[in-house]
Protein backbone atom coordinates (compact mmCIF):
# COMPACT_ATOMS: atom_id res chain seq x y z
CA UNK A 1 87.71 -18.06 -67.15
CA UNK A 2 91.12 -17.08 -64.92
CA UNK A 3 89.88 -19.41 -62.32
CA UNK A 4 89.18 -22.29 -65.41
CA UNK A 5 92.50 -22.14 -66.58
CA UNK A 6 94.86 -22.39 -63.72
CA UNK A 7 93.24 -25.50 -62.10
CA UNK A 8 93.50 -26.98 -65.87
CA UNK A 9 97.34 -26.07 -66.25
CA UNK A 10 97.95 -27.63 -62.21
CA UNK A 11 95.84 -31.00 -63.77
CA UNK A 12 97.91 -31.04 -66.95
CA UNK A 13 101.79 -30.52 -65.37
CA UNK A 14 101.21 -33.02 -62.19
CA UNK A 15 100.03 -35.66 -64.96
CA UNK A 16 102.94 -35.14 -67.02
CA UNK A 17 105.17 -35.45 -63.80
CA UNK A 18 102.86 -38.66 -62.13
CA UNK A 19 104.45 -42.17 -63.42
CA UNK A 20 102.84 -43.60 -65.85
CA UNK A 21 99.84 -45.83 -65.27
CA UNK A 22 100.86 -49.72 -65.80
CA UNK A 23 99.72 -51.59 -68.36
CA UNK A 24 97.65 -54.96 -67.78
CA UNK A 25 97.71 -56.49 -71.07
CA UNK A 26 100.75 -57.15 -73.50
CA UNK A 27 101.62 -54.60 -75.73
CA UNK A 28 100.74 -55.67 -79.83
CA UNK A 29 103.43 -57.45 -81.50
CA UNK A 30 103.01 -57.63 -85.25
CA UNK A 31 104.55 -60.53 -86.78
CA UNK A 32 107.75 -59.24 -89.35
CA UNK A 33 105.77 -59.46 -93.12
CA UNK A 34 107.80 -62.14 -95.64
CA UNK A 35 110.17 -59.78 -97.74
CA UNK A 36 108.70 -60.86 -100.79
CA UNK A 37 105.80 -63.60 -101.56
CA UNK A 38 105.96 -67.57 -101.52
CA UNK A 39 105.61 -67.59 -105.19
CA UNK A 40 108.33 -64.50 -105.43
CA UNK A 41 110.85 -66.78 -103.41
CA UNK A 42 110.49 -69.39 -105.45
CA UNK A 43 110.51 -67.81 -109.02
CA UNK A 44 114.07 -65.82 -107.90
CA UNK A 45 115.42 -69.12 -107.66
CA UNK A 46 115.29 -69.80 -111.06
CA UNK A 47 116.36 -66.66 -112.48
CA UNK A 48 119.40 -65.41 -113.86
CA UNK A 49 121.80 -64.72 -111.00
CA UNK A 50 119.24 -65.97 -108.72
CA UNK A 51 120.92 -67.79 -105.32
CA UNK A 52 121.57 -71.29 -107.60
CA UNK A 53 123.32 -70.14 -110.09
CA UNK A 54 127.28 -71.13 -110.51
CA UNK A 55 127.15 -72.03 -106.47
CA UNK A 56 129.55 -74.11 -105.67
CA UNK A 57 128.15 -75.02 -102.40
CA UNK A 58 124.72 -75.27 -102.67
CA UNK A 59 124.32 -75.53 -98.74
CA UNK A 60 125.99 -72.74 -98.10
CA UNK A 61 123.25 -70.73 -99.97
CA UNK A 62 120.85 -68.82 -97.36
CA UNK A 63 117.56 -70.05 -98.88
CA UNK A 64 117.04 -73.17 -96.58
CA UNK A 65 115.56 -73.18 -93.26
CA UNK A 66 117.71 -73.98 -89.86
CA UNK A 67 116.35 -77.54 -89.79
CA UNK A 68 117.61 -78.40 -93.08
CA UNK A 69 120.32 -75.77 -92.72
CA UNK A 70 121.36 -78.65 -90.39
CA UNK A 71 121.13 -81.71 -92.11
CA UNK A 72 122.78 -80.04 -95.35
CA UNK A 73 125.84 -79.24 -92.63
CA UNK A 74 125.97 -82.88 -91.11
CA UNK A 75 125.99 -84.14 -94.92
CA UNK A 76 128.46 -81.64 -95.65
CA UNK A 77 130.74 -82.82 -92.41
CA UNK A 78 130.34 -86.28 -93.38
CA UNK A 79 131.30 -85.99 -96.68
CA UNK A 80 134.65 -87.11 -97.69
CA UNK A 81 137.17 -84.58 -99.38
CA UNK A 82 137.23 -86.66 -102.15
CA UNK A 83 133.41 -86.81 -103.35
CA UNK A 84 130.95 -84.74 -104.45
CA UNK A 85 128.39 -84.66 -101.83
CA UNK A 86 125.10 -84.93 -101.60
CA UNK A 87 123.88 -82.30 -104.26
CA UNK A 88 124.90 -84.00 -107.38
CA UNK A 89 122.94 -81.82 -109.43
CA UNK A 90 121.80 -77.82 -109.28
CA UNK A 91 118.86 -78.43 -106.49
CA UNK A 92 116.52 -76.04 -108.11
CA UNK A 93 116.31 -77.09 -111.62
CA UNK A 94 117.44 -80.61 -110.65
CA UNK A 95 120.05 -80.55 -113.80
CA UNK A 96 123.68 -80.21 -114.84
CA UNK A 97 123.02 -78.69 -118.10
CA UNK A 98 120.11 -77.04 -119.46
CA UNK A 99 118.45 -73.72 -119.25
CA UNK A 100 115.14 -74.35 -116.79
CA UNK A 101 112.66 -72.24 -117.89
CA UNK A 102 109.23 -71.89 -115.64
CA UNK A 103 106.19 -73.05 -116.91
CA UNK A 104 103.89 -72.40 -113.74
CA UNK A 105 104.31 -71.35 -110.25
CA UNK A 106 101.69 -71.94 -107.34
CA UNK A 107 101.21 -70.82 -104.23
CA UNK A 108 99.39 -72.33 -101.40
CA UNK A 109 99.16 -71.38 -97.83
CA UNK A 110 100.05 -74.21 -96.31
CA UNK A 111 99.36 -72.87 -92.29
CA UNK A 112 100.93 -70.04 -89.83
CA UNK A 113 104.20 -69.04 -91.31
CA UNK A 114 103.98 -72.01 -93.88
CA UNK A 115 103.41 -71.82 -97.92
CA UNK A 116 103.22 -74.78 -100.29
CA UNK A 117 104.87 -73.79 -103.82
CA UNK A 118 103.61 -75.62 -106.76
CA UNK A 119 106.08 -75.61 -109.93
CA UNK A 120 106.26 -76.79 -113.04
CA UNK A 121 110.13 -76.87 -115.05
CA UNK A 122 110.84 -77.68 -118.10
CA UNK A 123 113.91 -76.42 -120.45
CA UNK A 124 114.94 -74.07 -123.20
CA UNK A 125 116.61 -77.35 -125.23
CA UNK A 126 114.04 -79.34 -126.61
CA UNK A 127 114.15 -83.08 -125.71
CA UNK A 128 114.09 -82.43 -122.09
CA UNK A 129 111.48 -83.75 -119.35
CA UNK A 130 109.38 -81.80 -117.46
CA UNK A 131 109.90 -81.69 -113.74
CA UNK A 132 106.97 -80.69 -111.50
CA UNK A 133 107.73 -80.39 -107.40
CA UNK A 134 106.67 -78.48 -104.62
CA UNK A 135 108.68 -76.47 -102.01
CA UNK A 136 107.81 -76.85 -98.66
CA UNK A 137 108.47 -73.13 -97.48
CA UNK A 138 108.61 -71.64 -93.73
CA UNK A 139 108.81 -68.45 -92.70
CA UNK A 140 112.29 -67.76 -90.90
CA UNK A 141 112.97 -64.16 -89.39
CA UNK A 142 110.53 -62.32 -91.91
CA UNK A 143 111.90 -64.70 -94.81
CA UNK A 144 110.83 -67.54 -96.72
CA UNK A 145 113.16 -70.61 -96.94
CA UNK A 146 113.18 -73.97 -98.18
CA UNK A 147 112.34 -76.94 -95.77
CA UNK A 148 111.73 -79.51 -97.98
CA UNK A 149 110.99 -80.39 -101.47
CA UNK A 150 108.24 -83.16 -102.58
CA UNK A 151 109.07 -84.27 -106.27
CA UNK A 152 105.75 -85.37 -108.18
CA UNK A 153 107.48 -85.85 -111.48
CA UNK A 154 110.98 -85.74 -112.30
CA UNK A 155 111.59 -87.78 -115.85
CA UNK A 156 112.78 -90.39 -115.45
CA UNK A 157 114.86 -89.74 -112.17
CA UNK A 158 112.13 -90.18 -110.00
CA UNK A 159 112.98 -88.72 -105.98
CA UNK A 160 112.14 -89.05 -102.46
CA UNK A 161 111.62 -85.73 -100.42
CA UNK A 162 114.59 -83.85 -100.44
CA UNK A 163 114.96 -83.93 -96.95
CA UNK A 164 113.98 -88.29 -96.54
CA UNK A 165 117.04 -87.96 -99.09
CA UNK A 166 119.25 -86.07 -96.95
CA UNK A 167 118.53 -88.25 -93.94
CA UNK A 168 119.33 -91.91 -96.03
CA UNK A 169 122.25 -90.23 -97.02
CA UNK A 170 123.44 -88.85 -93.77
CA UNK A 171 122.92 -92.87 -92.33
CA UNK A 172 124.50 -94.23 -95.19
CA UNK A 173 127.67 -91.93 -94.39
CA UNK A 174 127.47 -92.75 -90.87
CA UNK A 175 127.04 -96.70 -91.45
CA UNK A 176 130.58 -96.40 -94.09
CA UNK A 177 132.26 -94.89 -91.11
């Protein structure tokens, strides 16, 4: 058993000492899980002190992705000191006044690191449309963010994409010089 043991103990200490054998394939990477859901992201910016509410620079708020991030900052640049801007109106709710209030909320996987959200708005006050649009959502460093919104019904005020809007406004500013 004496003779057992010591070759086992020589085996085990050289291998501890040896370099380690190299790997041939990649090590795993998991991909960083989305803090909360699609539908999660979406419903928190509608609630009370969600990321929309009393901003006074809506593009300063960290719920868009870098691409619109972007446009939102060349809008912003472009913009003279003396005008409002291209948000005219709270982007989430799409109002000035009112209290939205959520009437359904949809998810949809939309591809790799890409959710479609689904909602439907309406408000506390009677007498108010209902405004139904989807969020076009990436996933940015483990977080969901805006890239777009598609407008399917908004009242009377009906809307382009949010960001076809931001790009006619951005050439409008350009073309007034």
């Amino acid at each position: 058993m004496r003779s057992t043991l010591i070759p086992s103990a020589v085996a085990l200490a050289l291998a501890a000492c040896s370099a380690p054998a190299a790997r041939t394939e990649a090590p795993e990477v998991a991909a960083a899980p989305a803090a909360v859901t699609p539908e999660a992201f979406v419903r928190s910016l509608y609630e009370d002190g969600g990321p929309g509410t009393g901003a006074e620079s809506y593009e300063a708020l960290p719920v868009w992705s870098a691409r619109t991030r972007r446009l939102m900052a060349e809008a912003a640049r472009l913009t003279p000191a003396d005008e409002i801007g291209f948000f005219d109106a709270q982007p989430f709710c799409d109002c000035q006044d009112g209290t939205p209030v959520l009437q359904s909320v949809t998810a949809v996987a939309a591809g790799e690191g890409r959710a479609d959200v689904a909602v439907v708005q309406g408000f506390a006050e009677p007498g108010n449309d209902v405004h139904r649009k989807t969020y076009n959502l990436v996933l940015e460093g483990g977080q969901w963010r805006i890239d777009d919104q598609h407008y399917e019904s908004m009242g009377e005020f009906p809307y382009e994409p949010m960001v076809e809007r931001l790009n006619g406004w951005i050439a409008e500013a350009r073309a007034r010089g």
